[in-house]
Protein backbone atom coordinates (compact mmCIF):
# COMPACT_ATOMS: atom_id res chain seq x y z
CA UNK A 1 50.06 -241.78 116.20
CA UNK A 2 53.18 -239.42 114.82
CA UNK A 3 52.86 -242.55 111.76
CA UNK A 4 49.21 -241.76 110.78
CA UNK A 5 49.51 -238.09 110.53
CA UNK A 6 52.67 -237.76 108.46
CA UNK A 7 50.33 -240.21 106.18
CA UNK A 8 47.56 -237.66 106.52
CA UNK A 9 49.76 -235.08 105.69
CA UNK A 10 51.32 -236.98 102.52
CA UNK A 11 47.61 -237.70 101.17
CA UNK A 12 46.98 -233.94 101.66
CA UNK A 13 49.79 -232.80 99.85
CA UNK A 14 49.36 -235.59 97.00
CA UNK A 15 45.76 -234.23 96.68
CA UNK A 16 46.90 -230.76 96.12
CA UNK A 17 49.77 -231.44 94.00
CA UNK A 18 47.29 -233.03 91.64
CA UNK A 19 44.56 -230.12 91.93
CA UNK A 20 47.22 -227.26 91.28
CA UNK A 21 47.78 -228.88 87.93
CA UNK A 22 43.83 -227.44 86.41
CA UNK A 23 43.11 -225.42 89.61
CA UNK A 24 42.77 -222.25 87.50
CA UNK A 25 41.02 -223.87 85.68
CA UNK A 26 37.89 -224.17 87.54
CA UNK A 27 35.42 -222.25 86.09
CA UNK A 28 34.18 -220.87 90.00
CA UNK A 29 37.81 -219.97 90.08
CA UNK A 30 38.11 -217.51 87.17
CA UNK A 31 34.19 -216.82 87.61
CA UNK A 32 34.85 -212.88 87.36
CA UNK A 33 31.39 -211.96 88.77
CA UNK A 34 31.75 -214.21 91.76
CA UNK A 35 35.30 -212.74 92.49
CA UNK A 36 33.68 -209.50 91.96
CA UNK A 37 30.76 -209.91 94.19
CA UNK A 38 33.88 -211.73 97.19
CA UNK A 39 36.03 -208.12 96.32
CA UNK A 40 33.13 -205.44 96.33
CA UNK A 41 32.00 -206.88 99.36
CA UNK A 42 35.36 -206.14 101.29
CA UNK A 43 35.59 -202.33 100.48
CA UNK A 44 39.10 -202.28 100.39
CA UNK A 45 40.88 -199.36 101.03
CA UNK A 46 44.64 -198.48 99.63
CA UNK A 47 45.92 -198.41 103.13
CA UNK A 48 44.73 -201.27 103.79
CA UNK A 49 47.49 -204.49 104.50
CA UNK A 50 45.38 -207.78 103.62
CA UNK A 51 46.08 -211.24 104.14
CA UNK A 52 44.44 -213.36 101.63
CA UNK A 53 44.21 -216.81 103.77
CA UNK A 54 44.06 -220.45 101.67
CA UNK A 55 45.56 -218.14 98.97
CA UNK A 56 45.72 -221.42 96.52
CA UNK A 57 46.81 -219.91 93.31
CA UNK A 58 46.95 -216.26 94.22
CA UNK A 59 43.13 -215.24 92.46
CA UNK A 60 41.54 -213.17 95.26
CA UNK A 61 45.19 -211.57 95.75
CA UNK A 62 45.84 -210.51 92.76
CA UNK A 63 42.71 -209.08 92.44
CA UNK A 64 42.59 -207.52 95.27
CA UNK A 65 46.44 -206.29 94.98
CA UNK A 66 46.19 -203.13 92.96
CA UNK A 67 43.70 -201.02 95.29
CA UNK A 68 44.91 -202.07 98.46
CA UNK A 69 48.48 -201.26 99.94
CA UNK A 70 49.92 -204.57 100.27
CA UNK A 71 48.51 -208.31 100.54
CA UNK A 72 50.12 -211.72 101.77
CA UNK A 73 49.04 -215.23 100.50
CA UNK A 74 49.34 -217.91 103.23
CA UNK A 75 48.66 -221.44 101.83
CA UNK A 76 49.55 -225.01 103.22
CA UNK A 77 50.34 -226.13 99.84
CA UNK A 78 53.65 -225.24 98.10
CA UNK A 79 52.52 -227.06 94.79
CA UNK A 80 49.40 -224.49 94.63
CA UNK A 81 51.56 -221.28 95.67
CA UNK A 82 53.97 -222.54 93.07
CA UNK A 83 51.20 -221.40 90.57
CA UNK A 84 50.89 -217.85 92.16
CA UNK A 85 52.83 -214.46 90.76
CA UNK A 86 54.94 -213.08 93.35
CA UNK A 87 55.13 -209.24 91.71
CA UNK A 88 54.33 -206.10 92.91
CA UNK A 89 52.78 -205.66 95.81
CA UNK A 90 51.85 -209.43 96.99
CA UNK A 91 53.78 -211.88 98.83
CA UNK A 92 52.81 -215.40 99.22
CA UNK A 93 54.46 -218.18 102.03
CA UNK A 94 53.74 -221.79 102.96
CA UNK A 95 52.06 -221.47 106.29
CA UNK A 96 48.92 -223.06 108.40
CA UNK A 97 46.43 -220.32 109.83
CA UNK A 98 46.34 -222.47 112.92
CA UNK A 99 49.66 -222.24 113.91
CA UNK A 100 50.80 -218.30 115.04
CA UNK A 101 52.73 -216.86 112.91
CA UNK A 102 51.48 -212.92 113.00
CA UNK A 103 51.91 -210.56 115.91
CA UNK A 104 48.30 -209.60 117.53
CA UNK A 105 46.47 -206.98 115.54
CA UNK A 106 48.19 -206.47 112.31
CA UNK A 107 46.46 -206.68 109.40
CA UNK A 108 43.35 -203.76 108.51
CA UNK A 109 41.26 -207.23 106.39
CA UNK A 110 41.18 -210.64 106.21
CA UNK A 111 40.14 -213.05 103.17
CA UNK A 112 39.15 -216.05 102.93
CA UNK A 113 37.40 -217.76 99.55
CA UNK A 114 36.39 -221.16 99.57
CA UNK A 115 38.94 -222.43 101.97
CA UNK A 116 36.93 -223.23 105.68
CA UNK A 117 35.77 -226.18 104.29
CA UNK A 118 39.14 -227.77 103.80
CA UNK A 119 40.05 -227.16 107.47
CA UNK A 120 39.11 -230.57 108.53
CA UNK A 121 40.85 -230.16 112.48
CA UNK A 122 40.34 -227.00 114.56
CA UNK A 123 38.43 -225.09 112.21
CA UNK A 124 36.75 -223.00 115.18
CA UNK A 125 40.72 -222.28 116.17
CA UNK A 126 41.44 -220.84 112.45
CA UNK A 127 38.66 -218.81 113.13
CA UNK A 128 39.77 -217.74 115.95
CA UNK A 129 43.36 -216.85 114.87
CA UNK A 130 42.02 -214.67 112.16
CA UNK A 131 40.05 -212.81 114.58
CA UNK A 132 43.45 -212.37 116.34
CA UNK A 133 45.66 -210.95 114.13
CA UNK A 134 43.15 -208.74 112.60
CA UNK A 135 43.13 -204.39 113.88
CA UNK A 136 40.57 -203.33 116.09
CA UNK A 137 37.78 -202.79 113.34
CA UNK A 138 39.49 -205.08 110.82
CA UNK A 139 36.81 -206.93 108.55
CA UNK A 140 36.93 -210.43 107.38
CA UNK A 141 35.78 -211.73 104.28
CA UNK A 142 34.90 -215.02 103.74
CA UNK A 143 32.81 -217.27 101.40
CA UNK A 144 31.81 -220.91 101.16
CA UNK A 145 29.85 -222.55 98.52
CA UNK A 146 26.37 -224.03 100.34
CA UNK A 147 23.86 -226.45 99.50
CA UNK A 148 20.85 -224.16 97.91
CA UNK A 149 18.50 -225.44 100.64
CA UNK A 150 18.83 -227.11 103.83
CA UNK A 151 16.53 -230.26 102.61
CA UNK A 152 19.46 -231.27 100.02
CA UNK A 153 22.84 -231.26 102.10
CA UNK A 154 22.95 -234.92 102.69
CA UNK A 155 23.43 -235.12 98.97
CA UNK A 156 25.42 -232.40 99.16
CA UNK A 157 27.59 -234.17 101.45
CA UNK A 158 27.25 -237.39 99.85
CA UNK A 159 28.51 -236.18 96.55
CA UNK A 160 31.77 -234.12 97.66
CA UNK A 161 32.11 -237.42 99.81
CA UNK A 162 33.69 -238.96 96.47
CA UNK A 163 35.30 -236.12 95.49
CA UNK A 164 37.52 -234.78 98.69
CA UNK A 165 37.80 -234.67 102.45
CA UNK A 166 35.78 -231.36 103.01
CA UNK A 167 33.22 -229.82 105.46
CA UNK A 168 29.79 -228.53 104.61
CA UNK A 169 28.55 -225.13 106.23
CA UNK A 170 24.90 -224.11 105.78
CA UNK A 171 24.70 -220.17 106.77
CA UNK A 172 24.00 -220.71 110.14
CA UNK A 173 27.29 -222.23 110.77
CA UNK A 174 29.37 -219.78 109.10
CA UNK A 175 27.49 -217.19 111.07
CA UNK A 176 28.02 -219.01 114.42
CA UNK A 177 31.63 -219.92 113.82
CA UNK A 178 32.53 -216.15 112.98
CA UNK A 179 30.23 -214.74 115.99
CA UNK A 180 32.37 -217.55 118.70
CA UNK A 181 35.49 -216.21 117.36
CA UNK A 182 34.37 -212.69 118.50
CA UNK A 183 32.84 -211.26 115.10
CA UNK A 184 30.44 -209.13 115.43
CA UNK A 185 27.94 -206.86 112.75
CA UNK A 186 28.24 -209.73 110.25
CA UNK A 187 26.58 -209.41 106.94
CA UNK A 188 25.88 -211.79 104.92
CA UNK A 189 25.61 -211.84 101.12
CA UNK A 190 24.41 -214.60 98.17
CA UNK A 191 26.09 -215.00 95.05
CA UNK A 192 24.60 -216.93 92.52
CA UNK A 193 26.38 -218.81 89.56
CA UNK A 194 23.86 -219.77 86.85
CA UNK A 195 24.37 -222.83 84.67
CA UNK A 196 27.42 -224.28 86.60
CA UNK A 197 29.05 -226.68 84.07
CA UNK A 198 29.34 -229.99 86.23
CA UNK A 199 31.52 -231.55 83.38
CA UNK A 200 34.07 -229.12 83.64
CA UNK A 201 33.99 -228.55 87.04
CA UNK A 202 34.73 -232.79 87.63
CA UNK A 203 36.80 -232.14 84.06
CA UNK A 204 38.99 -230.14 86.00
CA UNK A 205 39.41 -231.71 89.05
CA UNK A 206 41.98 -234.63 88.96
CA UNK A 207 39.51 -237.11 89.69
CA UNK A 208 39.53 -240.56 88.13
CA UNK A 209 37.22 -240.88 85.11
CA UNK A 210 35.61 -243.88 87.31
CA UNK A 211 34.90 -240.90 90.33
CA UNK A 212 33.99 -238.49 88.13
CA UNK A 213 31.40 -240.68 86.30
CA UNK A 214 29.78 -242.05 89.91
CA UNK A 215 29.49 -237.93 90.40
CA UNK A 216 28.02 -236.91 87.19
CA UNK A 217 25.12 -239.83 87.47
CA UNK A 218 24.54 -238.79 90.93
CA UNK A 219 23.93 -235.39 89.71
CA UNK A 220 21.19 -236.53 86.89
CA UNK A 221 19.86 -239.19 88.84
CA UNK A 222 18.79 -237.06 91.83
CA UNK A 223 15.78 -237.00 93.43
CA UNK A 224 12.81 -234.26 92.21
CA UNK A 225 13.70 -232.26 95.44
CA UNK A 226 17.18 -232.27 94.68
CA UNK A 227 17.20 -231.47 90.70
CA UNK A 228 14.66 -228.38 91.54
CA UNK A 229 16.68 -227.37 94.18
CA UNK A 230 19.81 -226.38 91.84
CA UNK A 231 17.48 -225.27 88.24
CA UNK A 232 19.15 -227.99 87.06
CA UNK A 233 19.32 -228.67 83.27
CA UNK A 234 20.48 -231.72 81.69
CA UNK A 235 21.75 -231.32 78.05
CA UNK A 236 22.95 -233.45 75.36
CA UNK A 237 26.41 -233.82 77.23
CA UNK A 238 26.22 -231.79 80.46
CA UNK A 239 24.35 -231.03 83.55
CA UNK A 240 23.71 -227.57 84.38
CA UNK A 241 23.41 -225.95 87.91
CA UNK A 242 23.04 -223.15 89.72
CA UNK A 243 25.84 -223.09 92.63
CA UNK A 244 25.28 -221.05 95.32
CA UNK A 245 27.90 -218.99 97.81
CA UNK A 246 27.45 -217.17 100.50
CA UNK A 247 30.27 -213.80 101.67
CA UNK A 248 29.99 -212.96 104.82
CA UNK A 249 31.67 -209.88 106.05
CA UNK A 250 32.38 -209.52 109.83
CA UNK A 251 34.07 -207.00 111.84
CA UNK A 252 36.66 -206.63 114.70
């Protein structure tokens, strides 16, 4: 048992040792209007004390870090904090949001962009923790990428199948998740990113030119129901989506 998950553990961090390497450059990554859309919808506050959870290269904290009072970037992965900026205000460690490590009640917000869906194990328990260490009134912020209608997420699933170990929330479950871990007045919020480039975005992500190509063709060969679903647009040598994410902001 203790055999199989140190091998987990050494696929995980082989995986993200090869994604730090073009993380940033992900185009939903440095997408400034969907960062914008994840910030305005926290309504930060200089005295506020953040932690930015999945941190990953730092993005959401170092946007976040000059008009609040101080944030913290927890990741799993030292090869992805190793791409982070450790200036100023902002201070990143290698830690699990599962396992305690803040006292009850400390922090005024929580973040969390595009990271729930790589908590595999005890997901509801992350959840939960968050809820923990946030004040009495804290918010949490947190955002997922979801299929654009209910009728396509077994391709959804089928396609991120070759590309990763990952979940897949529709609203509904992010809603559910946050209201079991105690959140209540949650609002939720839909970004759209227009003409997602699903060259770069496979371009970009470590795959194998063999994966990436099974990806691509399952993107143009889709069904009717699935092509209409994400406006997609096939050009002379790229597919073009629209991508959509969902912030949800909950309270303490």
């Amino acid at each position: 048992m203790k055999s199989g998950r140190k091998e987990s553990s050494s696929q995980e961090e082989r995986f993200w040792k090869v994604r730090s390497q073009k993380y940033n450059n992900l185009k939903w990554v440095k997408d400034n209007s969907y960062l914008n859309s994840f910030v305005s919808a926290g309504n930060f506050k200089k005295t506020d004390l953040v932690l930015d959870v999945g941190t990953g290269t730092g993005i959401v904290a170092h946007a976040i870090a000059p008009i609040v009072k101080e944030v913290i970037g927890l990741d799993k992965s030292q090869d992805m904090l190793e791409h982070s900026n450790w200036q100023g205000n902002k201070y990143f460690i290698k830690r699990d949001i599962r396992v305690p490590t803040f006292y009850e009640g400390v922090f005024d917000k929580i973040t969390a962009r595009m990271v729930f869906h790589h908590i595999l194990e005890n997901t509801q328990k992350a959840m939960n923790e968050c809820y923990r260490i946030l004040k009495k009134g804290g918010k949490m912020i947190l955002s997922e990428g979801v299929p654009p209608v209910p009728g396509v997420r077994q391709d959804y699933v089928k396609i991120f199948r070759l590309k990763e170990k990952r979940l897949t929330f529709l609203e509904d479950d992010l809603t559910r998740m946050m209201k079991k871990g105690g959140f209540k007045k949650i609002t939720l919020h839909t970004h759209m990113m227009r003409n997602f480039s699903v060259r770069d975005w496979l371009n970009n992500s470590g795959l194998p030119k063999s994966r990436q190509k099974k990806i691509y063709d399952m993107h143009v060969n889709g069904s009717d129901v699935f092509r209409k679903a994400y406006n997609m647009k096939i050009t002379k040598d790229d597919c073009l989506i629209d991508v959509k994410n969902v912030i949800l902001v909950g309270e303490k």
